[in-house]
Protein backbone atom coordinates (compact mmCIF):
# COMPACT_ATOMS: atom_id res chain seq x y z
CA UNK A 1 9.47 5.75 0.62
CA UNK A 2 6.89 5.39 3.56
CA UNK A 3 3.96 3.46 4.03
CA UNK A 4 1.69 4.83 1.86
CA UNK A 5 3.97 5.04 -0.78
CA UNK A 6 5.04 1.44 -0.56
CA UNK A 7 0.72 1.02 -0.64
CA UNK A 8 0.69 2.68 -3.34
CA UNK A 9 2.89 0.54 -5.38
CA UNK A 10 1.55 -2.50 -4.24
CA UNK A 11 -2.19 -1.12 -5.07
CA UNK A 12 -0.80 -1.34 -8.69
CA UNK A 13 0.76 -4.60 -8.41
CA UNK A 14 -2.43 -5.81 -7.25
CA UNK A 15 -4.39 -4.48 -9.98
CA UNK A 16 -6.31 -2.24 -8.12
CA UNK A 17 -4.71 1.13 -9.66
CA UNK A 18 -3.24 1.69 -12.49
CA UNK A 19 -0.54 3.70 -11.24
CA UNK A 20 0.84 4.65 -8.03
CA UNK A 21 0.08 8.21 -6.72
CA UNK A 22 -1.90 11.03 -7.92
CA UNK A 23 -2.55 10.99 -11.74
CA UNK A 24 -2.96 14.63 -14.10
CA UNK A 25 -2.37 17.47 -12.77
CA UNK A 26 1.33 19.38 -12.64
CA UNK A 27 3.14 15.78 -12.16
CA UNK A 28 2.38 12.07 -11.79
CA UNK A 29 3.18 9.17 -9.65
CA UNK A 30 4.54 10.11 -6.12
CA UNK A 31 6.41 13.61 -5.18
CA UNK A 32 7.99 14.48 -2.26
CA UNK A 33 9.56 17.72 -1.79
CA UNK A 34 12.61 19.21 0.74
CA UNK A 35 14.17 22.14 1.49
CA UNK A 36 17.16 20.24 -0.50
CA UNK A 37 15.04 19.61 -3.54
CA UNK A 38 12.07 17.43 -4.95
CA UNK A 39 11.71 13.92 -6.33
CA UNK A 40 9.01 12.15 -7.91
CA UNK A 41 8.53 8.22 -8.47
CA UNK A 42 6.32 7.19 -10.97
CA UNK A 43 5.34 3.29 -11.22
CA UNK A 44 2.42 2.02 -13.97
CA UNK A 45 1.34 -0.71 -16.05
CA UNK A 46 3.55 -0.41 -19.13
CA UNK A 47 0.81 -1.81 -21.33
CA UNK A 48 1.17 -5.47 -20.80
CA UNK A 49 4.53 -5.34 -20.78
CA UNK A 50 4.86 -5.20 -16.90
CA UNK A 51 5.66 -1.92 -15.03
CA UNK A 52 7.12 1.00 -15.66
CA UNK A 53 9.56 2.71 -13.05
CA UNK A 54 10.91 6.25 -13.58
CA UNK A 55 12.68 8.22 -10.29
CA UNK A 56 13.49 11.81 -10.68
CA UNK A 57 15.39 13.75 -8.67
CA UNK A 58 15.83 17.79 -8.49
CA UNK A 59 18.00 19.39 -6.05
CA UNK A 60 17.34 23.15 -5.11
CA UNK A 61 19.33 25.13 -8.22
CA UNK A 62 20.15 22.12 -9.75
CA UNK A 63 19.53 19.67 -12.54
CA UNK A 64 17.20 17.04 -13.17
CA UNK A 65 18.78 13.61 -13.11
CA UNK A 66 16.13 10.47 -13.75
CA UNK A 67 16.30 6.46 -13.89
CA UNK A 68 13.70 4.48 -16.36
CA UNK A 69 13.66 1.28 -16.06
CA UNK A 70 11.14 -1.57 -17.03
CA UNK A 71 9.81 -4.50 -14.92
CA UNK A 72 9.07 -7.88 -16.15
CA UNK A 73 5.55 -9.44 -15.25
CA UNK A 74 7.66 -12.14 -13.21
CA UNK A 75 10.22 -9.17 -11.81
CA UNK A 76 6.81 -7.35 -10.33
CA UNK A 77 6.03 -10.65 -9.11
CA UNK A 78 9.03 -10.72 -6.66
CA UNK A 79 9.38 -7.06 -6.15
CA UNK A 80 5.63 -7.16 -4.95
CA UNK A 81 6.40 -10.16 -2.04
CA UNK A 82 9.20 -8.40 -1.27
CA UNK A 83 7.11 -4.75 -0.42
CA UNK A 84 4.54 -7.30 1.44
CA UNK A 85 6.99 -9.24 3.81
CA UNK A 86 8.80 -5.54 4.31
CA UNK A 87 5.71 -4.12 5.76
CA UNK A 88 5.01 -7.50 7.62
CA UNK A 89 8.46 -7.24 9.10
CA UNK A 90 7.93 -3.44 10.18
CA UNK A 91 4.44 -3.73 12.01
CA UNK A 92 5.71 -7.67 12.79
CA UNK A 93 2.54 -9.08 11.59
């Protein structure tokens, strides 16, 4: 993940989107493609529940394999300090 994408997901932790990435369209949620293959990240409110992660993966001629998971209100809580002090420590604000 880069910078925007990392802004992206904190954008949604801050309430400001309600999920990361573009929304409609072919896909949702973040996509990045190769010339080895394409994966997608998708992270949204899970209907106040907490967040919803889902990371997809496609290699060139192969098969999908994906990862769901859920995050707890108080998870997304420490995942989203974690994603601020990361970018803190990269631009050493």
């Amino acid at each position: 993940m880069g910078e925007a994408d990392v802004g992206e997901v904190l954008a949604v932790l801050n309430n400001e989107k309600e999920e990361a990435g573009q929304t409609g369209g072919k896909f949702s949620g973040i996509y990045h493609q190769t010339v080895k293959g394409s994966t997608t990240f998708s992270f949204k409110k899970a209907d106040g529940k907490g967040y919803y992660i889902r990371l997809a993966r496609k290699p060139k001629g192969g098969a999908l394999t994906e990862v769901k998971h859920t995050l707890s209100l108080g998870e997304a809580q420490i995942l989203k300090v974690l994603l601020e002090r990361a970018v803190q420590q990269k631009y050493q604000w």
